[in-house]
Protein backbone atom coordinates (compact mmCIF):
# COMPACT_ATOMS: atom_id res chain seq x y z
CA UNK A 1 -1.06 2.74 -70.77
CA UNK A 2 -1.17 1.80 -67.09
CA UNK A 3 -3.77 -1.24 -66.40
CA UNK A 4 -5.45 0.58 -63.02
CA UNK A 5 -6.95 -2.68 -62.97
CA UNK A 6 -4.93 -5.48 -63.22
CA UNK A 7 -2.49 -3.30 -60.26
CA UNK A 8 -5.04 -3.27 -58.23
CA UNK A 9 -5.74 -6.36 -58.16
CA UNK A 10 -2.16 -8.06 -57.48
CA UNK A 11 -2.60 -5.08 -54.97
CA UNK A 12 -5.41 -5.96 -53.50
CA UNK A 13 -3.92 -10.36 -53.85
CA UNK A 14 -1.24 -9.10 -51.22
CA UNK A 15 -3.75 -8.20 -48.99
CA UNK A 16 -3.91 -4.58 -49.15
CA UNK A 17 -6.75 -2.13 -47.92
CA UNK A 18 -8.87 -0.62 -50.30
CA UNK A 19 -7.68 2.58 -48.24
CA UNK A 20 -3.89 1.67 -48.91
CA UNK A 21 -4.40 0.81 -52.83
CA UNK A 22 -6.41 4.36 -53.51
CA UNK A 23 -3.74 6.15 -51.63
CA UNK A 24 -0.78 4.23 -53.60
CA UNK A 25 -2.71 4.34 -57.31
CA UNK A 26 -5.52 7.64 -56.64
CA UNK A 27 -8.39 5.35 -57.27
CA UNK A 28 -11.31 5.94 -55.08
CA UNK A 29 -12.36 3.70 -52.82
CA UNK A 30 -15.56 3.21 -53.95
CA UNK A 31 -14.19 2.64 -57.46
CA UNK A 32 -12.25 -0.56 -55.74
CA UNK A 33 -15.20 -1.26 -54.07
CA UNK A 34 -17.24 -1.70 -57.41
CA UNK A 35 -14.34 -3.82 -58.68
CA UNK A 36 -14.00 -6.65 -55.89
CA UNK A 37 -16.78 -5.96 -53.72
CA UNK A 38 -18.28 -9.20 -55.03
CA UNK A 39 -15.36 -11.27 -55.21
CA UNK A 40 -14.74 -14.23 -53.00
CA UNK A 41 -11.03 -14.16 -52.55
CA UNK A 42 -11.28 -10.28 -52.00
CA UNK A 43 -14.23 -10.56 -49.52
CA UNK A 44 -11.75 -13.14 -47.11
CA UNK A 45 -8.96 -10.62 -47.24
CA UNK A 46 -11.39 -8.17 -46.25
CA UNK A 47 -12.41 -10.24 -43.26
CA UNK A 48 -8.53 -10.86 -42.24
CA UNK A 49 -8.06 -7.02 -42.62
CA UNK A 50 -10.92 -6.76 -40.21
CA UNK A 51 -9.85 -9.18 -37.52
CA UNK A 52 -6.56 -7.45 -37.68
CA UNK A 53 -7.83 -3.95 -37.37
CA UNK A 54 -9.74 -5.34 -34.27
CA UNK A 55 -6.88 -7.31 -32.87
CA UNK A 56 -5.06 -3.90 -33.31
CA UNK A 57 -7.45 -1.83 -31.76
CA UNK A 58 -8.36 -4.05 -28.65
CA UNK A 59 -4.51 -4.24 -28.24
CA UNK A 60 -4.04 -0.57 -28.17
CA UNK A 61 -7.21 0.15 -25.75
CA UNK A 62 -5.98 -2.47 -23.34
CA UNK A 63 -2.53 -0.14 -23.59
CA UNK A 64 -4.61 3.08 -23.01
CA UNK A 65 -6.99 1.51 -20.01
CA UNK A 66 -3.43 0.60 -18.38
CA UNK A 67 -2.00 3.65 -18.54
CA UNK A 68 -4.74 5.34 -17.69
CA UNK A 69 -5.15 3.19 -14.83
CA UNK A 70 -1.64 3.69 -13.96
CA UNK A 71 -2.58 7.70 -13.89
CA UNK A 72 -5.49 7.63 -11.79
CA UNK A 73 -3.63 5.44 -8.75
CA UNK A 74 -0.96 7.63 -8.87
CA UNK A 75 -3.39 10.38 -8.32
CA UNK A 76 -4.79 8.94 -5.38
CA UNK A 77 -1.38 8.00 -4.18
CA UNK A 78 -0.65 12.14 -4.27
CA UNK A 79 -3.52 11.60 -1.57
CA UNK A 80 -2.45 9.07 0.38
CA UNK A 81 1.11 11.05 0.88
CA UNK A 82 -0.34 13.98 1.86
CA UNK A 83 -2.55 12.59 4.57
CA UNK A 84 0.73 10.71 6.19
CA UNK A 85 2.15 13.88 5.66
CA UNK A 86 -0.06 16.29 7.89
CA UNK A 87 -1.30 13.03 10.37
CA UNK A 88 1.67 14.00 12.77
CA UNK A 89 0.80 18.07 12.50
CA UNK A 90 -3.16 17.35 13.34
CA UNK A 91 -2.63 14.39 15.47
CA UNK A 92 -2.66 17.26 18.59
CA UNK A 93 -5.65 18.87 17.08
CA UNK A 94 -8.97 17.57 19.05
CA UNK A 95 -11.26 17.99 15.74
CA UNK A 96 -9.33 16.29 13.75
CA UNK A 97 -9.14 13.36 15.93
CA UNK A 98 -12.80 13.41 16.87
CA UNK A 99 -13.87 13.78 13.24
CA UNK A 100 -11.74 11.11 11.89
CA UNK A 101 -12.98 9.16 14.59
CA UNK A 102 -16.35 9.95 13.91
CA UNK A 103 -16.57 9.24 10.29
CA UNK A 104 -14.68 6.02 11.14
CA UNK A 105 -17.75 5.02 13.07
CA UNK A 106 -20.52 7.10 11.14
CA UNK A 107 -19.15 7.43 7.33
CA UNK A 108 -19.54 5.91 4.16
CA UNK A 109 -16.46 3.72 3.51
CA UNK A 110 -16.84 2.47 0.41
CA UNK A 111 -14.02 4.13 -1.68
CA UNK A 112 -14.71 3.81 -5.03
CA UNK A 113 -17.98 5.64 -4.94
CA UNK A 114 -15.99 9.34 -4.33
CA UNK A 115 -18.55 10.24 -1.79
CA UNK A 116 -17.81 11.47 1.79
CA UNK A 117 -20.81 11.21 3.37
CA UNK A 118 -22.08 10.82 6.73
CA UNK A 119 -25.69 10.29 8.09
CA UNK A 120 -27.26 10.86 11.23
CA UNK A 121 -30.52 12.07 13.39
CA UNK A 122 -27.94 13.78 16.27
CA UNK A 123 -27.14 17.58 15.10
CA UNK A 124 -24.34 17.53 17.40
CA UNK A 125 -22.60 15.12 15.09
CA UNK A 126 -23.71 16.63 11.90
CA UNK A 127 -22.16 20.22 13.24
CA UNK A 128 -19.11 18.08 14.16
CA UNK A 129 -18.55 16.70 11.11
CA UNK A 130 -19.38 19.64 9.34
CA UNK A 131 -16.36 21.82 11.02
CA UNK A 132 -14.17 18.51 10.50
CA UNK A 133 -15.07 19.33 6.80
CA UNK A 134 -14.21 23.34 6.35
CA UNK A 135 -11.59 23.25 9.28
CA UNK A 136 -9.73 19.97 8.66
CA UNK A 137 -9.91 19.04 5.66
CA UNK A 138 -10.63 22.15 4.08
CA UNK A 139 -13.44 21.67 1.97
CA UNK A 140 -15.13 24.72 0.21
CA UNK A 141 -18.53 25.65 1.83
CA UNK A 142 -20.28 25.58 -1.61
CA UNK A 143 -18.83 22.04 -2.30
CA UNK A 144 -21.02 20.58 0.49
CA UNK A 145 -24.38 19.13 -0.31
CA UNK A 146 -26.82 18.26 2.80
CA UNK A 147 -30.13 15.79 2.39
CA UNK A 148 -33.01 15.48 4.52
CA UNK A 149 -34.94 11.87 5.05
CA UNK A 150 -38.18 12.60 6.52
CA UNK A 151 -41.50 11.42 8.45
CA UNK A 152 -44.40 12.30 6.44
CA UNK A 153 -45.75 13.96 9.37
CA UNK A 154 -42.56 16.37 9.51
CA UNK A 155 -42.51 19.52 8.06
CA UNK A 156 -39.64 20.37 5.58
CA UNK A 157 -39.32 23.79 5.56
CA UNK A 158 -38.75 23.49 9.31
CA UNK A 159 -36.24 20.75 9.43
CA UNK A 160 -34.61 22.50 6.70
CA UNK A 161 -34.20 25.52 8.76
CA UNK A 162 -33.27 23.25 11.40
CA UNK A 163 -30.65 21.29 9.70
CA UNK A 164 -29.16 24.54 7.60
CA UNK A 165 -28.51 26.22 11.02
CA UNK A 166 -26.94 23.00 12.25
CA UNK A 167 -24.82 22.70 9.68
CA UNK A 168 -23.51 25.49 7.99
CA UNK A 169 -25.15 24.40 5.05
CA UNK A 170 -27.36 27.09 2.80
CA UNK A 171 -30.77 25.59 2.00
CA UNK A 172 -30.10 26.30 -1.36
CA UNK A 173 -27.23 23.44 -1.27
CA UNK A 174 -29.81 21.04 -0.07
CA UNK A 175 -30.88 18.05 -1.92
CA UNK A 176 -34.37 16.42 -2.59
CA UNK A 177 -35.50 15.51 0.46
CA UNK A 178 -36.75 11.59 0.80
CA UNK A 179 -39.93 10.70 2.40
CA UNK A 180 -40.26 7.50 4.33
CA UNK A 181 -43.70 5.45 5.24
CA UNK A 182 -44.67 5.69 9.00
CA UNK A 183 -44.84 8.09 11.71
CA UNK A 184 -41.90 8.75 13.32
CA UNK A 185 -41.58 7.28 16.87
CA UNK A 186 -39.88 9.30 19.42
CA UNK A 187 -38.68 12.70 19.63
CA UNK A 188 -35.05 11.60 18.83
CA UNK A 189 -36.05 12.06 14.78
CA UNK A 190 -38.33 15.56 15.60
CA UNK A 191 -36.26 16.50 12.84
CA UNK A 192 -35.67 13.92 10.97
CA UNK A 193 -31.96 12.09 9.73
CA UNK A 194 -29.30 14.88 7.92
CA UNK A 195 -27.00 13.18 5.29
CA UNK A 196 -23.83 15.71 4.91
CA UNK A 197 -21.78 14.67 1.93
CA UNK A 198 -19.09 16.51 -0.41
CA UNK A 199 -17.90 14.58 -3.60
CA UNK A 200 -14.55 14.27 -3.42
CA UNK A 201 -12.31 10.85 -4.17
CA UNK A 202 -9.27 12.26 -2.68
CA UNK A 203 -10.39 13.77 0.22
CA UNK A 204 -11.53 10.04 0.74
CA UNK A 205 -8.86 8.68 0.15
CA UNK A 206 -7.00 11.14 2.69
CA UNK A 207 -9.91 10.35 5.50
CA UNK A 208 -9.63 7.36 5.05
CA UNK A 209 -5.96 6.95 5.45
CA UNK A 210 -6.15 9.15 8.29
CA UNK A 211 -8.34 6.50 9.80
CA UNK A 212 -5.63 3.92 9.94
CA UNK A 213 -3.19 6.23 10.72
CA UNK A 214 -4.99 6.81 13.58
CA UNK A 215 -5.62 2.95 14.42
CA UNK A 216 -2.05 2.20 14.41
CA UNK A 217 -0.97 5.28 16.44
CA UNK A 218 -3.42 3.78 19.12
């Protein structure tokens, strides 16, 4: 009659898994566990299983993080391409240039955030930037998102109405709108500063190669 037992325990001597021995004998796990649970030499190979299994597993995350990685900037690359690809085809086109320009001057640069975004209290440049957005770079209208930062003394519905108009943008796309201390000084913020802004981290990536396209073409 087989000693379940005694294999198990030259088993488990070799440094097995309790997971390895029930699959190789059909003892349950927790039947192992009641046998060497309390067992000195078993707990240590339980603790070098463990550091392995870790070892293991950090090993293979650091492989998927890498590749993964390795995806991503060869997404953005895609990007990059296509912006060198169309710079010579809008290079002629006076909105492109003027809105690259503009958001080279005016727009959030930081890259990693995904945001194009652009602030300002002029609605000349907001209505620029919005046609460099839906003619140029050919963002959907329901993609952009609009944002109001306000006097306390100003009212919102108007500058809302003021700032939709301007912009192409439906109120309903707007944003909360954020209220700053003060009265506002001169009539050059009667309607308060517009943020326009679409999420996108490859149409940044694209703008903002365009920008030093543009730089070195100069």
């Amino acid at each position: 009659m087989r000693n379940d037992k005694h294999i198990a325990e030259k088993s488990r001597r070799m440094g097995k898994s309790y997971r390895k021995i029930s699959q190789e004998l059909g003892i349950p796990k927790s039947t192992l566990s009641n046998w060497f649970s309390g067992i000195k030499w078993s707990q240590r190979i339980k603790n070098d299983l463990t550091r392995k299994a870790n070892y293991v597993a950090k090993k293979r995350l650091r492989l998927v993080n890498k590749a993964r990685q390795k995806m991503w900037e060869q997404w953005r690359e895609n990007f990059r391409k296509e912006a060198k690809r169309e710079f010579p085809k809008l290079l002629n086109n006076p909105l492109f240039v003027l809105g690259t320009a503009l958001y080279w001057g005016e727009g959030d640069h930081k890259l990693e955030n995904g945001n194009v975004r652009l602030i300002n209290t002029d609605p000349r440049i907001i209505r620029l930037f919005s046609k460099f957005l839906l003619d140029i770079a050919r963002v959907q209208p329901e993609k952009l998102i609009a944002s109001l930062i306000l006097y306390p003394d100003l009212s919102e519905k108007t500058c809302k109405n003021f700032w939709s108009r301007v912009s192409n943008v439906p109120i309903s796309q707007f944003q909360k709108t954020q209220f700053i201390q003060g009265r506002h000084p001169t009539k050059k913020t009667a309607y308060g500063m517009c943020t326009l802004q679409v999420y996108s981290r490859g149409l940044k990536e694209k703008i903002l190669t365009w920008i030093d396209l543009l730089y070195r073409h100069h």
